[in-house]
N, C-alpha and C. Protein backbone atom coordinates (compact mmCIF):
# COMPACT_ATOMS: atom_id res chain seq x y z
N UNK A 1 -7.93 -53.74 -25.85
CA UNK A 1 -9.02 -54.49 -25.28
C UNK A 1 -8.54 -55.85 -24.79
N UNK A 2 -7.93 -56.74 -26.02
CA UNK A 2 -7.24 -57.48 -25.20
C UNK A 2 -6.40 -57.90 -24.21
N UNK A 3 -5.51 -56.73 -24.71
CA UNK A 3 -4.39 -56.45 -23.55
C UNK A 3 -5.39 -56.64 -21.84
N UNK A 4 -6.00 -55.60 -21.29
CA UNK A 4 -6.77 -55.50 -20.52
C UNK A 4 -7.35 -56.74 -19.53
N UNK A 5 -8.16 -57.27 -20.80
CA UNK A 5 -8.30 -58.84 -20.51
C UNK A 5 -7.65 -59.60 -19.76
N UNK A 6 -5.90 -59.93 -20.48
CA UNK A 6 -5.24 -60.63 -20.09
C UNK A 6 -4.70 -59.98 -18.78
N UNK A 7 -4.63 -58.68 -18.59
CA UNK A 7 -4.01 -58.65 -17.51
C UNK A 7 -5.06 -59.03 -16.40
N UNK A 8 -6.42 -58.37 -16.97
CA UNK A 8 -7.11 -58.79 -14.97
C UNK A 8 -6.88 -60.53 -15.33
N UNK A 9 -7.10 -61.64 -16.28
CA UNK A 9 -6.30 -62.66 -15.76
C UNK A 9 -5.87 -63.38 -15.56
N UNK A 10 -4.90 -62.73 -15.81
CA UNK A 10 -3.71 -63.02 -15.24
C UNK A 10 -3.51 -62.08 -13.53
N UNK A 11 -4.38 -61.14 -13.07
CA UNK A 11 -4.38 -60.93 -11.65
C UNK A 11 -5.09 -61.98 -11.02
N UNK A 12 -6.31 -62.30 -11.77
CA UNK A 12 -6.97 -63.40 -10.99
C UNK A 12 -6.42 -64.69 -11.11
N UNK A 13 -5.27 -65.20 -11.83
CA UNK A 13 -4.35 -66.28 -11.78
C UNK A 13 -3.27 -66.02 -10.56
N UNK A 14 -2.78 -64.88 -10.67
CA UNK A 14 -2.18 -64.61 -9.15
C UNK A 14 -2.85 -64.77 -7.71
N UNK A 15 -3.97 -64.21 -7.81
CA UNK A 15 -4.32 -64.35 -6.32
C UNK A 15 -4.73 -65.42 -6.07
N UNK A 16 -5.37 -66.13 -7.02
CA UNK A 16 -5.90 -67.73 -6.85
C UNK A 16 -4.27 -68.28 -6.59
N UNK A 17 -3.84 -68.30 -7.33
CA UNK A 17 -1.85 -69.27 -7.16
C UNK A 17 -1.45 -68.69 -5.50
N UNK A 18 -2.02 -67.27 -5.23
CA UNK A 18 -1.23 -66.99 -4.06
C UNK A 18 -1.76 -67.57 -2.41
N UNK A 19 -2.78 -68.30 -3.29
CA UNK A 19 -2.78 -69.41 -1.63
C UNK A 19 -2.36 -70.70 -1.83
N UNK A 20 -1.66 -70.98 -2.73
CA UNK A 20 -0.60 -72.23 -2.45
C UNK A 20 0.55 -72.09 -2.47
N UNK A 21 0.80 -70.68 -3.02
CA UNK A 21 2.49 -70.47 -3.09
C UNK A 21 2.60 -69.19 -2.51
N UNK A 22 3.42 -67.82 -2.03
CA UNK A 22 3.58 -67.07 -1.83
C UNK A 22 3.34 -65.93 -2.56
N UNK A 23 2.97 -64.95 -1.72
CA UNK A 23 2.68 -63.75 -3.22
C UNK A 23 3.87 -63.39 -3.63
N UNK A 24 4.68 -63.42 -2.92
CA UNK A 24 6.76 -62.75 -3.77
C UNK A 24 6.18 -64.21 -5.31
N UNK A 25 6.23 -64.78 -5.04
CA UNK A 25 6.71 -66.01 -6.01
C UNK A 25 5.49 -66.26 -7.32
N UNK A 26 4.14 -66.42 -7.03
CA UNK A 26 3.22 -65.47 -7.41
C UNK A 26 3.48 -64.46 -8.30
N UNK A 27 4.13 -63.33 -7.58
CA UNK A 27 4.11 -62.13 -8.72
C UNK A 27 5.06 -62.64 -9.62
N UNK A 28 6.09 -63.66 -9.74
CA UNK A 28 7.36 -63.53 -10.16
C UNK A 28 6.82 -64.45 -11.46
N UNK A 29 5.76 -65.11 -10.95
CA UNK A 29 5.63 -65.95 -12.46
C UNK A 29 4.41 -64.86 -12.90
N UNK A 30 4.21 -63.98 -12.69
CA UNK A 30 2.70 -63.61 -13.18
C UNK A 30 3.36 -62.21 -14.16
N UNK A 31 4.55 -62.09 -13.38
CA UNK A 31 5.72 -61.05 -14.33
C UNK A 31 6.01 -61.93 -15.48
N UNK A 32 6.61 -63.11 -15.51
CA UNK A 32 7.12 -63.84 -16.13
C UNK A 32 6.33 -63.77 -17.76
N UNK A 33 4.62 -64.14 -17.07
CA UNK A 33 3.90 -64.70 -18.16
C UNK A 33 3.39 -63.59 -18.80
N UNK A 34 3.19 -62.21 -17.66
CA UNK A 34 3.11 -61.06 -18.92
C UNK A 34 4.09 -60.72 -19.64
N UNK A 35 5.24 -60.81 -19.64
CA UNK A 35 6.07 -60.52 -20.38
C UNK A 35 6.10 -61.47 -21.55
N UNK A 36 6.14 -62.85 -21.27
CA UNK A 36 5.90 -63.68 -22.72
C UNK A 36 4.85 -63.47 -23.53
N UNK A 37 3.17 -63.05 -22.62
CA UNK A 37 2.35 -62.41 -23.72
C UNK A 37 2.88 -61.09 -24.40
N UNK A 38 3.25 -60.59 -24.03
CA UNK A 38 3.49 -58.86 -24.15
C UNK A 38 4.33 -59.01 -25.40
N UNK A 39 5.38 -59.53 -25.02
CA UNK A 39 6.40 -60.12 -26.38
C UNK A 39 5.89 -61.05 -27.13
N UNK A 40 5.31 -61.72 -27.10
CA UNK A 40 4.85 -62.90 -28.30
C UNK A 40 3.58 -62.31 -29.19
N UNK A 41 2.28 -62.18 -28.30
CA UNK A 41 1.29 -62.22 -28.99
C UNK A 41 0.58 -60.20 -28.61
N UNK A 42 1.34 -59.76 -27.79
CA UNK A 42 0.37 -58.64 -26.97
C UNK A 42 1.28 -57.20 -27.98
N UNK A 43 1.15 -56.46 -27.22
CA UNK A 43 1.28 -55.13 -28.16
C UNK A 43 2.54 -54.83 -27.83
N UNK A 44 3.42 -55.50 -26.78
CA UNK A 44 5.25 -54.93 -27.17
C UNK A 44 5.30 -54.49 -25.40
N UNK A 45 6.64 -53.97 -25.55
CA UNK A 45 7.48 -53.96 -24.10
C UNK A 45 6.06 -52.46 -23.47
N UNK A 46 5.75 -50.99 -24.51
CA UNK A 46 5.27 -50.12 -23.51
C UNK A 46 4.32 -51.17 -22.71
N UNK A 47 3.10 -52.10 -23.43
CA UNK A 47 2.36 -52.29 -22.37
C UNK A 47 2.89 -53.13 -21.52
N UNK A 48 3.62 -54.24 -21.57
CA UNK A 48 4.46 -54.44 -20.57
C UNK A 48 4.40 -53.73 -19.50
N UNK A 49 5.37 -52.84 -19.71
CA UNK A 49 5.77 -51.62 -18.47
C UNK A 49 4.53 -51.22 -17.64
N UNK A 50 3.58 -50.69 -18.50
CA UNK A 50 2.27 -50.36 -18.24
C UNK A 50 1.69 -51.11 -16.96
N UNK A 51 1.52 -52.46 -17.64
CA UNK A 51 1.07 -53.04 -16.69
C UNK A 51 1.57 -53.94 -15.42
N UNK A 52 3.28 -53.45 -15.30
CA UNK A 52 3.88 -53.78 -14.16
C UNK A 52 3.82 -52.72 -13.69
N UNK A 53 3.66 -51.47 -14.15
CA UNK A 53 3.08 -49.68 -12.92
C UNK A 53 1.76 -50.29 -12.61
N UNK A 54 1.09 -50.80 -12.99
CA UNK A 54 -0.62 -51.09 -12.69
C UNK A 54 -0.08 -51.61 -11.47
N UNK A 55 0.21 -53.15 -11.38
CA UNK A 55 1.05 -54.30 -10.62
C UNK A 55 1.60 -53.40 -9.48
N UNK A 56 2.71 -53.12 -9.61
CA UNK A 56 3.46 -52.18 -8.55
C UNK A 56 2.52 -51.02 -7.46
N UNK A 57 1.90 -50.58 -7.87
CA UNK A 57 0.51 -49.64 -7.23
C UNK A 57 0.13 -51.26 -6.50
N UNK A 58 -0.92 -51.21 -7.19
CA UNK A 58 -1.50 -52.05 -6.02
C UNK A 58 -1.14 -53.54 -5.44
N UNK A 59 0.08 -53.73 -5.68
CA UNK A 59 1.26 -54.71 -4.35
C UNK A 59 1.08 -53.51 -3.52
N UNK A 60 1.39 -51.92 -4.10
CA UNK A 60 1.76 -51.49 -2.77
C UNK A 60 0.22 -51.20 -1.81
N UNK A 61 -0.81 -50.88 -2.53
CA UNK A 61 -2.28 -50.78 -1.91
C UNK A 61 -2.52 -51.99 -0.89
N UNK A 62 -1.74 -53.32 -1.40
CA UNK A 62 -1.74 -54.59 -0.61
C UNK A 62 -1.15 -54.87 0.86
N UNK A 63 -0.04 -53.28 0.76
CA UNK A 63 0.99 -53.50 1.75
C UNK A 63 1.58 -54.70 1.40
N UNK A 64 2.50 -55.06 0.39
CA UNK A 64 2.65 -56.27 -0.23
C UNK A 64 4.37 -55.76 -0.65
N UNK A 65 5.65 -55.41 0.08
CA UNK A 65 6.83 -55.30 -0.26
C UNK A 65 7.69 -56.09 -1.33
N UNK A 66 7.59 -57.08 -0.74
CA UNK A 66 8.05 -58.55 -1.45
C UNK A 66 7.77 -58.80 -2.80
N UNK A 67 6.02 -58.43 -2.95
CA UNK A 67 5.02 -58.44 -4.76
C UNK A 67 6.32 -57.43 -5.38
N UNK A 68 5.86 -55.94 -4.75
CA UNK A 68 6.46 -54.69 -5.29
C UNK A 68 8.34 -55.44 -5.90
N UNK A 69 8.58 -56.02 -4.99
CA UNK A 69 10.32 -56.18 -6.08
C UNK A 69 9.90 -57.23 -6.92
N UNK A 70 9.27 -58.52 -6.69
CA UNK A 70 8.80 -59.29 -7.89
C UNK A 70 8.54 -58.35 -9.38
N UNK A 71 8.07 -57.61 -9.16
CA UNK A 71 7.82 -56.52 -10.37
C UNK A 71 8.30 -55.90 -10.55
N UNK A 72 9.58 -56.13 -10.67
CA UNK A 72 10.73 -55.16 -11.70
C UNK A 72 10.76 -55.93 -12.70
N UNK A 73 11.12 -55.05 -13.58
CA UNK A 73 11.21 -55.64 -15.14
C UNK A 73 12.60 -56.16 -15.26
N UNK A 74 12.68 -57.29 -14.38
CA UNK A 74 13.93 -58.45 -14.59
C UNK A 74 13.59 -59.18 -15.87
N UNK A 75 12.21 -59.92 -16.24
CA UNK A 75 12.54 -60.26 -17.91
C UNK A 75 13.00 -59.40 -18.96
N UNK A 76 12.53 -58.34 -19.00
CA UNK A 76 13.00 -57.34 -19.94
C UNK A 76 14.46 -57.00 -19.97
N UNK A 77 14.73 -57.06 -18.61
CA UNK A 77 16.53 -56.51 -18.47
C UNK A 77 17.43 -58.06 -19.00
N UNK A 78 16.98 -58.96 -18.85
CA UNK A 78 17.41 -60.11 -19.17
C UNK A 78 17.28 -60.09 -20.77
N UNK A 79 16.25 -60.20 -21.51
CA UNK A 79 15.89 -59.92 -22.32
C UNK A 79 16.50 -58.81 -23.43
N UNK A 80 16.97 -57.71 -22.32
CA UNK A 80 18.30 -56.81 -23.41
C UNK A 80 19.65 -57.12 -22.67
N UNK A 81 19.87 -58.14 -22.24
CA UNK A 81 21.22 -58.44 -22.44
C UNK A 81 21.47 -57.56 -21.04
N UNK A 82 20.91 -57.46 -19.88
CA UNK A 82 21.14 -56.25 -18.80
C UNK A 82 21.97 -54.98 -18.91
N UNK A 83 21.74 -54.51 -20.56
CA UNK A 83 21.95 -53.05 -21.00
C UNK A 83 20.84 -52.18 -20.57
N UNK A 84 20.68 -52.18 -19.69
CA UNK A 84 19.90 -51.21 -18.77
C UNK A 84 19.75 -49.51 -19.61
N UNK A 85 20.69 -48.77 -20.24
CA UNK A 85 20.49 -47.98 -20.94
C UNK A 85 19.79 -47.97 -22.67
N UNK A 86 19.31 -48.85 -22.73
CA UNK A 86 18.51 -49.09 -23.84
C UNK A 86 16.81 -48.97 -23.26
N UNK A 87 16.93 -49.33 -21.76
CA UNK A 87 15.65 -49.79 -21.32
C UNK A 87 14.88 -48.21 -20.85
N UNK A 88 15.52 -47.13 -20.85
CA UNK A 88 15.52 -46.00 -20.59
C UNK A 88 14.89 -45.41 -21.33
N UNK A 89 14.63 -45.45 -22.67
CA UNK A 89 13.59 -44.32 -23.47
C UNK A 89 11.71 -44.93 -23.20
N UNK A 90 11.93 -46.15 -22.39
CA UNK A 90 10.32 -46.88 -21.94
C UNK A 90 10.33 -46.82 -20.71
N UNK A 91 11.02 -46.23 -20.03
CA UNK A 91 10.38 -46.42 -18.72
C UNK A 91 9.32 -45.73 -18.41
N UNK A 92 8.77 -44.36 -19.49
CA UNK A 92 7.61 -43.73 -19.30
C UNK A 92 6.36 -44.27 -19.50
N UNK A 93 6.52 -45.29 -19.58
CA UNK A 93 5.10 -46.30 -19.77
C UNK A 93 5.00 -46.87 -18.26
N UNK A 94 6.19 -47.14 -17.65
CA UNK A 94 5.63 -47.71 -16.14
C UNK A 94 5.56 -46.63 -15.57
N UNK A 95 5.53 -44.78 -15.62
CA UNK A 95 5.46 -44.39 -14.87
C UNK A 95 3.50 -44.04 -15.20
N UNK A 96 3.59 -44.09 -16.53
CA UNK A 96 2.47 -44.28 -17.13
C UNK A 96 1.13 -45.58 -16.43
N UNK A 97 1.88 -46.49 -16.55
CA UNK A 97 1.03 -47.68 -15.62
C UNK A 97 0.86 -47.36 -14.12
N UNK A 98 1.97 -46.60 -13.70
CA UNK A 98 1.60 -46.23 -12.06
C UNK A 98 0.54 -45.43 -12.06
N UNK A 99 0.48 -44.42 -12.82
CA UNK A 99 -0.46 -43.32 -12.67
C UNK A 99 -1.81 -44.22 -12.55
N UNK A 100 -1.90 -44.91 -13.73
CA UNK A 100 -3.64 -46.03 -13.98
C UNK A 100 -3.84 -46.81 -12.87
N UNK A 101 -2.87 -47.21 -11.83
CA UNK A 101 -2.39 -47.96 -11.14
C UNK A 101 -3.47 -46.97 -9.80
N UNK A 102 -2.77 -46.07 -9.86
CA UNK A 102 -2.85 -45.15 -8.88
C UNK A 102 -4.96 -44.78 -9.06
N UNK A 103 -4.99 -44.53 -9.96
CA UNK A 103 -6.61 -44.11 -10.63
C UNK A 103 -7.39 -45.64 -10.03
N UNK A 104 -6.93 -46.60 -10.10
CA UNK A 104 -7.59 -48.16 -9.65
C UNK A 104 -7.49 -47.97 -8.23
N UNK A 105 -6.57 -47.95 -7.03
CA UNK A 105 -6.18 -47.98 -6.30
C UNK A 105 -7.33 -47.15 -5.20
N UNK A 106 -7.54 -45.51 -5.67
CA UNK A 106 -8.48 -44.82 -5.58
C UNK A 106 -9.84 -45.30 -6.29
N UNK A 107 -9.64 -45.56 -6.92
CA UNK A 107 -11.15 -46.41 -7.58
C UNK A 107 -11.90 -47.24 -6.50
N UNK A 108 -11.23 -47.84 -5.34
CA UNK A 108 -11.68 -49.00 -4.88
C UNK A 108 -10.67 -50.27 -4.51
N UNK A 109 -9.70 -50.35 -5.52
CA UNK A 109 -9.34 -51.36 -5.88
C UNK A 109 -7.88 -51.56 -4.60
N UNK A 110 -8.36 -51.81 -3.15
CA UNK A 110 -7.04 -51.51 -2.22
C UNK A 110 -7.83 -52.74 -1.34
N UNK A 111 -6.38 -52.59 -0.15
CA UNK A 111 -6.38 -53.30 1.13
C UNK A 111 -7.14 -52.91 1.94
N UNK A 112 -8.74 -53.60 2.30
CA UNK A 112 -9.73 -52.84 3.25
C UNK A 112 -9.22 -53.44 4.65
N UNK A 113 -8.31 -52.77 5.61
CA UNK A 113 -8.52 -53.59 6.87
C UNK A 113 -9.05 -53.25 8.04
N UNK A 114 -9.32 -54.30 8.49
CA UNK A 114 -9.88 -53.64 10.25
C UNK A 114 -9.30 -52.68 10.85
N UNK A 115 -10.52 -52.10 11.69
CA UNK A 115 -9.40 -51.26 12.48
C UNK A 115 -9.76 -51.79 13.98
């Protein structure tokens, strides 16, 4: 429940930040700060992951390239020392977050543009 919370926001801390600064730069602290909740006070690296597949979906619903690499799990890889094969038995949680990602995306939750 909490988890949840913090992430919408922390989306609505992004998009508000992303009209004074860029959305690449934007996502990069909004990665940043879920990861310090996630690790400090939140439920651990799966939701992490989770909710950078959420993130990753809809940068891409945004047509948003730039968001989409902001959201790799560079704190986490930093974070194990960039032993990248440790980070491998969780990556099923971001494929996990894409899927929810994907369910929002279809929900509504996309880029409406003109035609």
């Amino acid at each position: 429940m909490w988890d949840a919370l913090a992430f919408l926001l922390l989306l609505l801390l992004a998009r508000v930040s992303a009209r004074w600064i860029s959305w690449e730069a934007a996502g990069v602290w909004a990665n940043l700060l879920w990861f310090i909740y996630q690790n400090e006070w939140g439920t651990g690296w799966l939701a992490y992951l989770r909710g950078l597949g959420v993130g990753v979906v809809l940068a891409m619903g945004y047509g948003r390239p730039g968001l989409v690499w902001a959201l790799t799990p560079w704190p986490l890889l930093i974070y194990l020392r960039f032993r990248a094969p440790l980070l491998l038995p969780y990556l099923y949680a971001l494929g996990e977050g894409m899927m929810a990602g994907l369910l929002l995306y279809l929900a509504g939750f996309r880029s409406r543009q003109a035609r």
